[in-house]
N, C-alpha and C. Protein backbone atom coordinates (compact mmCIF):
# COMPACT_ATOMS: atom_id res chain seq x y z
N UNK A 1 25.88 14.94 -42.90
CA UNK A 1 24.56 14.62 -43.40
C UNK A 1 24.73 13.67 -44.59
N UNK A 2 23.94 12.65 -44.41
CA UNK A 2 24.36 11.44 -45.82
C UNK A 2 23.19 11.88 -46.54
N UNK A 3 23.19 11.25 -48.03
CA UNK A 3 22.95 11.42 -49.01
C UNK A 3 20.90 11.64 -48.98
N UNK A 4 20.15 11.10 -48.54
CA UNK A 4 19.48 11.25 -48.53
C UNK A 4 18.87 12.61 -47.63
N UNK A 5 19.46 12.74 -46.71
CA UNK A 5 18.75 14.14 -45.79
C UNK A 5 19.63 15.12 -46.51
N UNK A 6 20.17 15.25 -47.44
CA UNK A 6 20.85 16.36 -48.36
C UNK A 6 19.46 16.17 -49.29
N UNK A 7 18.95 15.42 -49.55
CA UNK A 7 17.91 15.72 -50.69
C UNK A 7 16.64 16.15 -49.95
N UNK A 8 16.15 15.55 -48.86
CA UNK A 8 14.67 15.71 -48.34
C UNK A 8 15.32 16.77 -47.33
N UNK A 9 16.22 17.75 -47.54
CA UNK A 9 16.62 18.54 -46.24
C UNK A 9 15.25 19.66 -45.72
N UNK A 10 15.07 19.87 -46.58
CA UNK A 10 13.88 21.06 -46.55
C UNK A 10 12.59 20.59 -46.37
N UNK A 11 12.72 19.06 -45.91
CA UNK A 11 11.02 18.80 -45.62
C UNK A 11 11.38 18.47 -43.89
N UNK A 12 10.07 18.58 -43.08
CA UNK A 12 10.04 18.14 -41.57
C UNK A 12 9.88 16.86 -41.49
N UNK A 13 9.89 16.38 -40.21
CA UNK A 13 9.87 15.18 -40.04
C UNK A 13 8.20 15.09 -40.26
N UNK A 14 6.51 15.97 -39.65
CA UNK A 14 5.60 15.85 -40.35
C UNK A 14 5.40 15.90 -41.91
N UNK A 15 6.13 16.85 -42.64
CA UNK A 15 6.09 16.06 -44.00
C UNK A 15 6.61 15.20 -44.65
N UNK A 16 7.32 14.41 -43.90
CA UNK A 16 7.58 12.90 -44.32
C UNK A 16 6.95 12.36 -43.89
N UNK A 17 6.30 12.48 -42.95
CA UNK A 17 4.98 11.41 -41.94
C UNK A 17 4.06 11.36 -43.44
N UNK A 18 3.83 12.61 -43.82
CA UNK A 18 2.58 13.08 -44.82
C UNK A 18 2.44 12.26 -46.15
N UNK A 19 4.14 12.14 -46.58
CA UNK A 19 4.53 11.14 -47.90
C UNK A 19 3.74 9.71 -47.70
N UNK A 20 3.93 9.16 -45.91
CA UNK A 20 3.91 7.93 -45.87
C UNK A 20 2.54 7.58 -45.92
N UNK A 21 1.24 8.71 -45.25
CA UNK A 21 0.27 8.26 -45.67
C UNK A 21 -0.76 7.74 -46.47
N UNK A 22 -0.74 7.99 -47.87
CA UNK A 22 -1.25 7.11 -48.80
C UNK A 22 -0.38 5.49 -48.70
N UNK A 23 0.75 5.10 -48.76
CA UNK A 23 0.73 3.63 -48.41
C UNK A 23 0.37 3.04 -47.17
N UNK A 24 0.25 4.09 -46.15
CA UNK A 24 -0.41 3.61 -44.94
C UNK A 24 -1.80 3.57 -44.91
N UNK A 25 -2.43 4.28 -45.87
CA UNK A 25 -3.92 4.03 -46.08
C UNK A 25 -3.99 2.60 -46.96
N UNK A 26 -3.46 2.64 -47.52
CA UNK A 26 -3.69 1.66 -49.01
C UNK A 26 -3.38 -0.06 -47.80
N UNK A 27 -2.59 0.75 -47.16
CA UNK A 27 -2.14 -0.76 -45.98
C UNK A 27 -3.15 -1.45 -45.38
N UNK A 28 -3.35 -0.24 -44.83
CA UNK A 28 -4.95 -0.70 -43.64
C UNK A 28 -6.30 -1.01 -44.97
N UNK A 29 -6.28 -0.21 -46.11
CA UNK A 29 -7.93 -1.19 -46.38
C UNK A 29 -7.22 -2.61 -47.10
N UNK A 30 -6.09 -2.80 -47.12
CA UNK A 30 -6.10 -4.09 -47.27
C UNK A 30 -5.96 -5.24 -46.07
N UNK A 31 -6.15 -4.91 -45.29
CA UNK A 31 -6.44 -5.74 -44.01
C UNK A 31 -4.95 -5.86 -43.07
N UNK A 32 -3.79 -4.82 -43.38
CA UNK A 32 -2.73 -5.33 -42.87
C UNK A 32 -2.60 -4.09 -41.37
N UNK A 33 -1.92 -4.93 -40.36
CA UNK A 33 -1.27 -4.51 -39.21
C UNK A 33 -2.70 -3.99 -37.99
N UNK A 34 -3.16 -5.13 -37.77
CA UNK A 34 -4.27 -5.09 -37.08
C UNK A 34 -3.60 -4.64 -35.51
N UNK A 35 -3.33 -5.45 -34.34
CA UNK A 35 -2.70 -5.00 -33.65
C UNK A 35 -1.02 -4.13 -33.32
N UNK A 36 -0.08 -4.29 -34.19
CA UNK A 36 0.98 -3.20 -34.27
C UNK A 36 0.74 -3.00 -35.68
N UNK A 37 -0.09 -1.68 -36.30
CA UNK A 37 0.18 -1.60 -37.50
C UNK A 37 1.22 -0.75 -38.41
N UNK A 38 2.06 0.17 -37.71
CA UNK A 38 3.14 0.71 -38.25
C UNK A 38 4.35 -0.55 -37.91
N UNK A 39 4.55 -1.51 -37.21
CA UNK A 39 5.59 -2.68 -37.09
C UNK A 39 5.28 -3.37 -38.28
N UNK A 40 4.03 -3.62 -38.40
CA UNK A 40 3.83 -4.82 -39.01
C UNK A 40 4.01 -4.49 -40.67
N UNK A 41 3.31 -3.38 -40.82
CA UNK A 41 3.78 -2.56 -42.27
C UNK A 41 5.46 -2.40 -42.66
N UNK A 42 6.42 -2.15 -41.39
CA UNK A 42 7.60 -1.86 -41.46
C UNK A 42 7.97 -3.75 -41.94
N UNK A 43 7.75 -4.67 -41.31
CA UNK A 43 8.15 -5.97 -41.61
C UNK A 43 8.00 -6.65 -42.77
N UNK A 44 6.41 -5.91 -43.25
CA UNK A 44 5.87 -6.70 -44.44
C UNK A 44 6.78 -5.93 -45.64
N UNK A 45 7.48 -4.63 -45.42
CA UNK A 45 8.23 -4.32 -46.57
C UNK A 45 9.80 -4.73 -46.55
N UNK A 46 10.14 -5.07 -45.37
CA UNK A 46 11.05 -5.78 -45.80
C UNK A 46 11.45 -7.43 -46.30
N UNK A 47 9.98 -7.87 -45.66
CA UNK A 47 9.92 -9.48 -46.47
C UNK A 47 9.78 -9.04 -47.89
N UNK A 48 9.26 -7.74 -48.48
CA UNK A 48 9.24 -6.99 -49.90
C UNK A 48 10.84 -7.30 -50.29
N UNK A 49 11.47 -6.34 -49.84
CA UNK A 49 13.03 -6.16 -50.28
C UNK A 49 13.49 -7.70 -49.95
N UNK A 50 12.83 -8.93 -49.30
CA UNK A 50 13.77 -9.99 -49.67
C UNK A 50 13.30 -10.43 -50.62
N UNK A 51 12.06 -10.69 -50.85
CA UNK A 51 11.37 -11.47 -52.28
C UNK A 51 11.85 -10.36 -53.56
N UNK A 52 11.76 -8.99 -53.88
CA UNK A 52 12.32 -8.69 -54.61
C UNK A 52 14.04 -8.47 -55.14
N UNK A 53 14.60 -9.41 -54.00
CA UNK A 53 16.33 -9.00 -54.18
C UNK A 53 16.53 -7.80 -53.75
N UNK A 54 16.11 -6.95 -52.62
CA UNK A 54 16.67 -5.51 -52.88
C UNK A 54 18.27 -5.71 -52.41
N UNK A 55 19.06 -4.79 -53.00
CA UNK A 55 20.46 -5.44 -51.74
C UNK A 55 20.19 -5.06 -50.67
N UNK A 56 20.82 -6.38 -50.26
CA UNK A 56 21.18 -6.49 -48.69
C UNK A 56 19.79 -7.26 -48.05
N UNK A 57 18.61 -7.41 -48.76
CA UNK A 57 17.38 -8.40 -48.14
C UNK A 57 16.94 -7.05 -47.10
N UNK A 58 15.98 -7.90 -46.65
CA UNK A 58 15.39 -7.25 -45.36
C UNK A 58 16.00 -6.45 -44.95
N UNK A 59 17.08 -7.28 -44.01
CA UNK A 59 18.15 -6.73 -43.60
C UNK A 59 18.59 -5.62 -43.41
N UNK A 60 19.60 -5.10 -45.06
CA UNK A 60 20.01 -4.15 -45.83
C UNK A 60 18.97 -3.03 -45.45
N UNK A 61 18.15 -3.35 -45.51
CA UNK A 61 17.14 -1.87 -46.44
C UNK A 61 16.74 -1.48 -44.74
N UNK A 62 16.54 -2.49 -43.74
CA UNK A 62 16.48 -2.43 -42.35
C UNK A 62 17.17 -0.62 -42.03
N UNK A 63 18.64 -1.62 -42.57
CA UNK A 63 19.85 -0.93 -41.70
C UNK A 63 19.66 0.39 -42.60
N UNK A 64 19.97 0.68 -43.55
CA UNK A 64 20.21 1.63 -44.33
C UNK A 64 19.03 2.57 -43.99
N UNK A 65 17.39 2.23 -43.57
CA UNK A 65 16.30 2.62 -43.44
C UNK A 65 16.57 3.31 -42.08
N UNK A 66 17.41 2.82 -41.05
CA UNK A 66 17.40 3.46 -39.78
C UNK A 66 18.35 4.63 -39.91
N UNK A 67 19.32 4.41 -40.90
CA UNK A 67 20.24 5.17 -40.94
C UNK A 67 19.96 6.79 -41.87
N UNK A 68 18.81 6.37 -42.68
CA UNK A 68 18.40 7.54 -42.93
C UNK A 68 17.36 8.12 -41.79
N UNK A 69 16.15 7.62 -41.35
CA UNK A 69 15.34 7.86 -40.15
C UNK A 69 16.33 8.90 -39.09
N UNK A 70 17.41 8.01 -38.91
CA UNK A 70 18.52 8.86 -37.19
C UNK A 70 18.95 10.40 -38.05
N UNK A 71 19.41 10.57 -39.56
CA UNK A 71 19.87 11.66 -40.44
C UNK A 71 18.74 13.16 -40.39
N UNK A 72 17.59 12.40 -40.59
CA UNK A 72 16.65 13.15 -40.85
C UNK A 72 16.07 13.79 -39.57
N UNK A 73 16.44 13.10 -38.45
CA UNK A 73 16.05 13.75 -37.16
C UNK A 73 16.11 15.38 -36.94
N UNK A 74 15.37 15.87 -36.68
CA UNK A 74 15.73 17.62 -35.89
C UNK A 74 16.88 17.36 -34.72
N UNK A 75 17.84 18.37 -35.01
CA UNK A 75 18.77 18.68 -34.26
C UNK A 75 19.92 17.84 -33.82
């Protein structure tokens, strides 16, 4: 288990859904991800992590983002 599903171990995969909804609200009344709107939210934060330098750009935070997502899975 990597570093992050050692910290959120004790939440489900619905209460991480639950975390994400206030920026997924705040998403949609600002007019974003009309036809795919969980893609398009996922893209617009990583053009985030390139305009802010996160390491690794888009990219980075891509990979590292899937790699916690596959951790946190049940079973």
């Amino acid at each position: 288990m990597d570093y992050i599903a050692q910290i959120w171990s004790d939440k489900t995969a619905a209460e991480r859904a639950d975390r994400a909804r206030g920026a997924w609200a705040l998403y949609g009344e600002r007019g974003g991800g009309a036809e795919n709107p969980v893609e398009d939210l996922i893209a617009d934060l990583l053009h985030l992590a390139d305009s802010d330098h996160h390491p690794g750009g888009g990219a980075g935070v891509a990979s590292r983002a899937l790699r916690n997502y596959e951790a946190e899975l049940p079973g």
